[in-house]
N, C-alpha and C. Protein backbone atom coordinates (compact mmCIF):
# COMPACT_ATOMS: atom_id res chain seq x y z
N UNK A 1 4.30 9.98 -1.97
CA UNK A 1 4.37 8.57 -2.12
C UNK A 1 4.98 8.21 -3.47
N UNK A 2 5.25 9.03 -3.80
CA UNK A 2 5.57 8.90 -5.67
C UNK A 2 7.48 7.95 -6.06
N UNK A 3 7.20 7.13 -6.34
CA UNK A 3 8.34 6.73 -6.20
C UNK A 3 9.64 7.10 -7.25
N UNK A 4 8.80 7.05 -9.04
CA UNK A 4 9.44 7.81 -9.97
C UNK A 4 8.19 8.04 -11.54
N UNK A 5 8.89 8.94 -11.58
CA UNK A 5 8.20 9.15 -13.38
C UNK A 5 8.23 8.27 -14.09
N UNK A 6 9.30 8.20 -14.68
CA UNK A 6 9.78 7.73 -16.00
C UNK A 6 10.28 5.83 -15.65
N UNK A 7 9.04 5.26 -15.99
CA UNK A 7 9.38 3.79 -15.62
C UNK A 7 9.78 3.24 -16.75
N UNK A 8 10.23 2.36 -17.10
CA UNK A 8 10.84 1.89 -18.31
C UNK A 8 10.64 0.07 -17.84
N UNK A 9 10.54 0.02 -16.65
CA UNK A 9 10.68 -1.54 -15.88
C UNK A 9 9.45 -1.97 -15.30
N UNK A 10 9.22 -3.46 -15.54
CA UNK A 10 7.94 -4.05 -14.50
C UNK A 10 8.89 -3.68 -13.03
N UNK A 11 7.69 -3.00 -11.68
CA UNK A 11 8.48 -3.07 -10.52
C UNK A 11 7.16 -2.94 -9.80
N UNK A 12 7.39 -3.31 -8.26
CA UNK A 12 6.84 -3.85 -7.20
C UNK A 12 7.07 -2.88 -6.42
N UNK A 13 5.95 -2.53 -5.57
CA UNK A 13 5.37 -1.32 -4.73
C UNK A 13 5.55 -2.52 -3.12
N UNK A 14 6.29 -1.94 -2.36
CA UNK A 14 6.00 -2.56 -1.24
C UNK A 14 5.81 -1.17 -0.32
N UNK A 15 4.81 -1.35 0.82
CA UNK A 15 4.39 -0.53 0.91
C UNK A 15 3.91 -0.57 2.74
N UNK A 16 4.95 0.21 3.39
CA UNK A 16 4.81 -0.24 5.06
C UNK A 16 4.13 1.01 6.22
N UNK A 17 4.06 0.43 7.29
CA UNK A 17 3.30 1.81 8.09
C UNK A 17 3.03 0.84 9.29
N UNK A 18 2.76 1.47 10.47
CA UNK A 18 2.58 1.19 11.66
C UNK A 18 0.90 1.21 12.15
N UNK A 19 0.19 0.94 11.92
CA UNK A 19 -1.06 0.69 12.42
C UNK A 19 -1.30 1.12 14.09
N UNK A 20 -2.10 1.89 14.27
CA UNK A 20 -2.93 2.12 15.87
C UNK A 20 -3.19 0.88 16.18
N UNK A 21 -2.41 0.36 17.13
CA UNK A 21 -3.16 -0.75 17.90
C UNK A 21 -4.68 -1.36 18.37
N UNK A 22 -4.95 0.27 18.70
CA UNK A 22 -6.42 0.37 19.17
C UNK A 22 -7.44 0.04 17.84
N UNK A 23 -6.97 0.51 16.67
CA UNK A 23 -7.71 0.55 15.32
C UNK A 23 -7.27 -0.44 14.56
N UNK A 24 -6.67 -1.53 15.23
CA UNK A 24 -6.08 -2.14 13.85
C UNK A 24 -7.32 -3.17 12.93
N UNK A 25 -8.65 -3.37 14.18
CA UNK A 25 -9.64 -4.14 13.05
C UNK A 25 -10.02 -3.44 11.94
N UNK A 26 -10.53 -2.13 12.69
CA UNK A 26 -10.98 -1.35 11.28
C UNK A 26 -9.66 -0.91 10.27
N UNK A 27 -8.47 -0.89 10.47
CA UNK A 27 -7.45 -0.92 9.99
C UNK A 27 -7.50 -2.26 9.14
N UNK A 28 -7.60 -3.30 9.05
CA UNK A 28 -8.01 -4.46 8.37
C UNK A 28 -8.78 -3.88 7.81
N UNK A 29 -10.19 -4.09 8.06
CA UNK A 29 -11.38 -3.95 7.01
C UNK A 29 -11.20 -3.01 5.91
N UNK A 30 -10.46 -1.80 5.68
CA UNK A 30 -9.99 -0.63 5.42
C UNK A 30 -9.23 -1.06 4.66
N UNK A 31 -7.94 -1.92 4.59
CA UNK A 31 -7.12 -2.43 3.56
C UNK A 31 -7.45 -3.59 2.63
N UNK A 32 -8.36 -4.27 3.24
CA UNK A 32 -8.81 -5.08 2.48
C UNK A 32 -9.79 -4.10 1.39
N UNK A 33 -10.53 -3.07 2.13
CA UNK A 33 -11.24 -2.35 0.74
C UNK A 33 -10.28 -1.55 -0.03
N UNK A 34 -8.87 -0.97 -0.02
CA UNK A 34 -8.32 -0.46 -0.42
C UNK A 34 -7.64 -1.13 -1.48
N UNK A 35 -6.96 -3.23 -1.14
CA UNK A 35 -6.75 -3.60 -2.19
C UNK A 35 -7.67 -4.19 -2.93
N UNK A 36 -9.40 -3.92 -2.74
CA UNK A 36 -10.29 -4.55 -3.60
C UNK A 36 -10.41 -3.67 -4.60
N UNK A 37 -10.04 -2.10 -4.39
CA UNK A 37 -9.82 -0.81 -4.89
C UNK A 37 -8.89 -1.10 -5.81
N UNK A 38 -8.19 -1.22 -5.87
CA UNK A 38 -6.62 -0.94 -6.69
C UNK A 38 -7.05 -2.17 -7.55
N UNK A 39 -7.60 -3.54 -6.93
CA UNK A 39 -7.47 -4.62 -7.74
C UNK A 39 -8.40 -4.21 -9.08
N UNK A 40 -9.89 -3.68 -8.56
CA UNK A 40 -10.91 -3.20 -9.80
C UNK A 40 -10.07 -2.55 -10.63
N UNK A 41 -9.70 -1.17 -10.18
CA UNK A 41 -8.84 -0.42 -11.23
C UNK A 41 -7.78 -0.54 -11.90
N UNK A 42 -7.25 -1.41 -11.70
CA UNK A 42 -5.61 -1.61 -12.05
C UNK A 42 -5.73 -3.42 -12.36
N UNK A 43 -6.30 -3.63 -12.32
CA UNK A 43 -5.82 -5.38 -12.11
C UNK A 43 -5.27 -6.33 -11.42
N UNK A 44 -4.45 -5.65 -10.33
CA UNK A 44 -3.64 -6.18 -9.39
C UNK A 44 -3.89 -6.08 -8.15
N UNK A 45 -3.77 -7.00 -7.26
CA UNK A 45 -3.92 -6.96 -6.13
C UNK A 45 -3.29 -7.75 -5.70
N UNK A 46 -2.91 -6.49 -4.05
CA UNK A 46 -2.01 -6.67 -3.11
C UNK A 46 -2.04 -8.02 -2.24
N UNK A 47 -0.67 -8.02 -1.92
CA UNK A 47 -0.84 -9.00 -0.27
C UNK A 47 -0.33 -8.24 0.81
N UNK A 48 -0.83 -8.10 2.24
CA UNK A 48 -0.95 -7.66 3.63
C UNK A 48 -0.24 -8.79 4.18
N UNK A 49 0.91 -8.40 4.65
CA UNK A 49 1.48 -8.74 6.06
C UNK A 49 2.04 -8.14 6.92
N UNK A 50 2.15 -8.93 7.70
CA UNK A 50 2.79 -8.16 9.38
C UNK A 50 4.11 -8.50 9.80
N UNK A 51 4.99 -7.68 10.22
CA UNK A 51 5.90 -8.53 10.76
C UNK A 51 6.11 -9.17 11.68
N UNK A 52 6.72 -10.24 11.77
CA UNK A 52 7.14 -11.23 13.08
C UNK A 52 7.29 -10.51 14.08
N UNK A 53 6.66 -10.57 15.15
CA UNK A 53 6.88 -10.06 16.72
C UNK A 53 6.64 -8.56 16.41
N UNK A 54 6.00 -8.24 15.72
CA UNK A 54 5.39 -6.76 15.64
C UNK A 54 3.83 -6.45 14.88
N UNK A 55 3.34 -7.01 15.48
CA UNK A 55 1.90 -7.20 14.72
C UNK A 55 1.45 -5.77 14.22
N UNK A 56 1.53 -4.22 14.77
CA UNK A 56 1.27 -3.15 14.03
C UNK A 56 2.28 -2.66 12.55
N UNK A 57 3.01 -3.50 12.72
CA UNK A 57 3.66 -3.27 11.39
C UNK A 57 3.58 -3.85 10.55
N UNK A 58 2.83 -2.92 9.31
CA UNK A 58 2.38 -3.97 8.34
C UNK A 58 3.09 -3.52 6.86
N UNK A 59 2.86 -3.94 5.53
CA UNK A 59 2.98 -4.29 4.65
C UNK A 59 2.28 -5.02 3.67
N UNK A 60 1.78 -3.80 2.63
CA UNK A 60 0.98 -4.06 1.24
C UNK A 60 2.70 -4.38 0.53
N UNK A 61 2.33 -5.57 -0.41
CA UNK A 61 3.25 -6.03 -1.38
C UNK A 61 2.12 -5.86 -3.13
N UNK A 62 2.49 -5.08 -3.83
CA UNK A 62 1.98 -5.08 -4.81
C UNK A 62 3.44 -5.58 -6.00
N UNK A 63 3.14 -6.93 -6.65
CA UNK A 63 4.07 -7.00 -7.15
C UNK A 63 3.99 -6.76 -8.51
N UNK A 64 4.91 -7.11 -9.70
CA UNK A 64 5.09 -7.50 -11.58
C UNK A 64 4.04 -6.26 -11.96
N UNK A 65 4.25 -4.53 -11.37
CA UNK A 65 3.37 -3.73 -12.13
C UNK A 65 3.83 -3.38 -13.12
N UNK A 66 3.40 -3.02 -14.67
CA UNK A 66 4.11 -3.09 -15.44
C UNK A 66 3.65 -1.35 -16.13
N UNK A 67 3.02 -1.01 -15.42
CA UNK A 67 2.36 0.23 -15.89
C UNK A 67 2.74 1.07 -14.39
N UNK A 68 3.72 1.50 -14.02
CA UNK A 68 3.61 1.96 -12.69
C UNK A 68 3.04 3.25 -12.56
N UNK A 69 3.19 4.30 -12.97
CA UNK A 69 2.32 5.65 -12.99
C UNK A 69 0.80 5.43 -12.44
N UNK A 70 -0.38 4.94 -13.46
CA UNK A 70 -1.32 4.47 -13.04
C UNK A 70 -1.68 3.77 -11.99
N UNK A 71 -0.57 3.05 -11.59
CA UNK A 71 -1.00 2.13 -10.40
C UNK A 71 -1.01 2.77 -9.07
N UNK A 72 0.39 3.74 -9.47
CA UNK A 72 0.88 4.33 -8.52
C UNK A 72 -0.80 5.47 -7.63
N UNK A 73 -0.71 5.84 -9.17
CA UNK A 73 -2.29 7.21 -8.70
C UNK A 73 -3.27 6.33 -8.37
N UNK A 74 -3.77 5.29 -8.44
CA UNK A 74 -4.89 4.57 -7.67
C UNK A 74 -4.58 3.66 -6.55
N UNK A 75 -3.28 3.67 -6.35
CA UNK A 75 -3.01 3.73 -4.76
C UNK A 75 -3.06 5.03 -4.22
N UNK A 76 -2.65 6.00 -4.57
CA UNK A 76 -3.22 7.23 -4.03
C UNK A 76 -4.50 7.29 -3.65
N UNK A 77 -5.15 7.41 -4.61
CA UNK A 77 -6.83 7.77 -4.24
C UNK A 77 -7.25 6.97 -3.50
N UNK A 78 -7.21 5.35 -3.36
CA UNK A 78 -7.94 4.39 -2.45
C UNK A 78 -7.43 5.25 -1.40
N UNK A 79 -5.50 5.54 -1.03
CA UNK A 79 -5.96 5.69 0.18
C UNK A 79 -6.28 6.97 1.24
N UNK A 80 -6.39 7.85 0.25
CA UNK A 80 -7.50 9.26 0.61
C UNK A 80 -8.74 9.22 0.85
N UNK A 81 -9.16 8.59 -0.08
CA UNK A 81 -10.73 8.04 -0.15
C UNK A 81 -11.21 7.16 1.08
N UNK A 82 -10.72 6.02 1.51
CA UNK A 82 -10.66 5.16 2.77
C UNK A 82 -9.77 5.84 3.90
N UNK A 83 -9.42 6.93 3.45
CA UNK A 83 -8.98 7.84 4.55
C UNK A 83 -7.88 6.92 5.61
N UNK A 84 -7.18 5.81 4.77
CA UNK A 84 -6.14 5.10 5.62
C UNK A 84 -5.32 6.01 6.55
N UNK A 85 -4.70 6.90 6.20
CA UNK A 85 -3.70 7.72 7.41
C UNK A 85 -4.33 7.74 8.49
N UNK A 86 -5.54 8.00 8.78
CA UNK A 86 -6.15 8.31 10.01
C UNK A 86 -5.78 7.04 10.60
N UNK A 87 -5.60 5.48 10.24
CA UNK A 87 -5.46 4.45 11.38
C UNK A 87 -4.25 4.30 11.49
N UNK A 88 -3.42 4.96 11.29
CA UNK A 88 -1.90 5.01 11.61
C UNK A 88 -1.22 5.25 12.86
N UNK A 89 -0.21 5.09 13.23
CA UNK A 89 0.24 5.80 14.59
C UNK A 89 0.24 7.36 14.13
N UNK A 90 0.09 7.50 15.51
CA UNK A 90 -0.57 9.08 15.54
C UNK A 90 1.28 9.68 14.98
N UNK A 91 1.71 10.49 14.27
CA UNK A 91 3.11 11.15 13.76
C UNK A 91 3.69 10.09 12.81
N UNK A 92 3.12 9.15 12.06
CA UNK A 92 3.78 8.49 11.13
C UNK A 92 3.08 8.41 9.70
N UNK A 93 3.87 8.19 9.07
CA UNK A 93 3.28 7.44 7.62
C UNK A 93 3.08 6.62 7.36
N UNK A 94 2.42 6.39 5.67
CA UNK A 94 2.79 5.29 4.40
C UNK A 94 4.40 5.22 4.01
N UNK A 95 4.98 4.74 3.89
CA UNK A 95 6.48 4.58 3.19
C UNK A 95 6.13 3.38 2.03
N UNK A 96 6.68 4.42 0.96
CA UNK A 96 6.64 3.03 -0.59
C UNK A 96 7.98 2.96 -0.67
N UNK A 97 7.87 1.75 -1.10
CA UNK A 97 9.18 1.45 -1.76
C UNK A 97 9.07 0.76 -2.93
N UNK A 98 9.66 1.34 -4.19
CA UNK A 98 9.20 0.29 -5.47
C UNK A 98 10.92 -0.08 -5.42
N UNK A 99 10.83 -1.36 -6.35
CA UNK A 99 12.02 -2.00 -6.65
C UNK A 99 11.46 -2.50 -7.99
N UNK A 100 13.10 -2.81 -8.55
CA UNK A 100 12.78 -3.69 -10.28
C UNK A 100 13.79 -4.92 -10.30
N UNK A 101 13.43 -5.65 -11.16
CA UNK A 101 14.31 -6.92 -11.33
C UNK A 101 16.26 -6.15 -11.26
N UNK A 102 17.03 -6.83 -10.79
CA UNK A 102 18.13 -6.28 -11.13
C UNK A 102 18.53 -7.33 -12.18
């Protein structure tokens, strides 16, 4: 999930995956504890959305991190710890994507 080392820039973690249909409540409850997670440790907290006409596809937006390393490793751990992969489609991932101001 590591996007880079050497940050030099405030940048924004967006952060997508396909949700089990069957699981997607506890899939909710689960991200909401994951960004109450990141928010304690880090200060920031995410926003969850879905896309239009695809309700299992979702998206954590973590934006203006200015410390990305740290943030980066306590998005890790929340989501080992809350064991998020398991509500995923069964053969897929997390995909991050950070970006910076251009």
């Amino acid at each position: 999930m590591r996007c880079r080392d050497n940050w030099q820039t405030v940048v924004s973690f967006y952060v997508y995956y396909r949700v089990a249909a069957e699981r997607a409540v506890l899939a909710r409850r689960q991200i909401d504890r994951l960004q109450d997670r990141v928010a304690e440790s880090t200060g920031r907290r995410g926003r969850l959305m879905t896309k239009v006409g695809e309700p299992t596809l979702w998206m954590e937006i973590y934006e203006d991190i200015p410390d990305a390393p740290p943030f980066e490793h306590a998005l890790q751990a929340a989501v080992r710890e809350l064991r998020v992969d398991e509500l995923l489609v069964a053969g897929t991932e997390r995909h991050v994507e950070c970006f910076e101001c251009a």
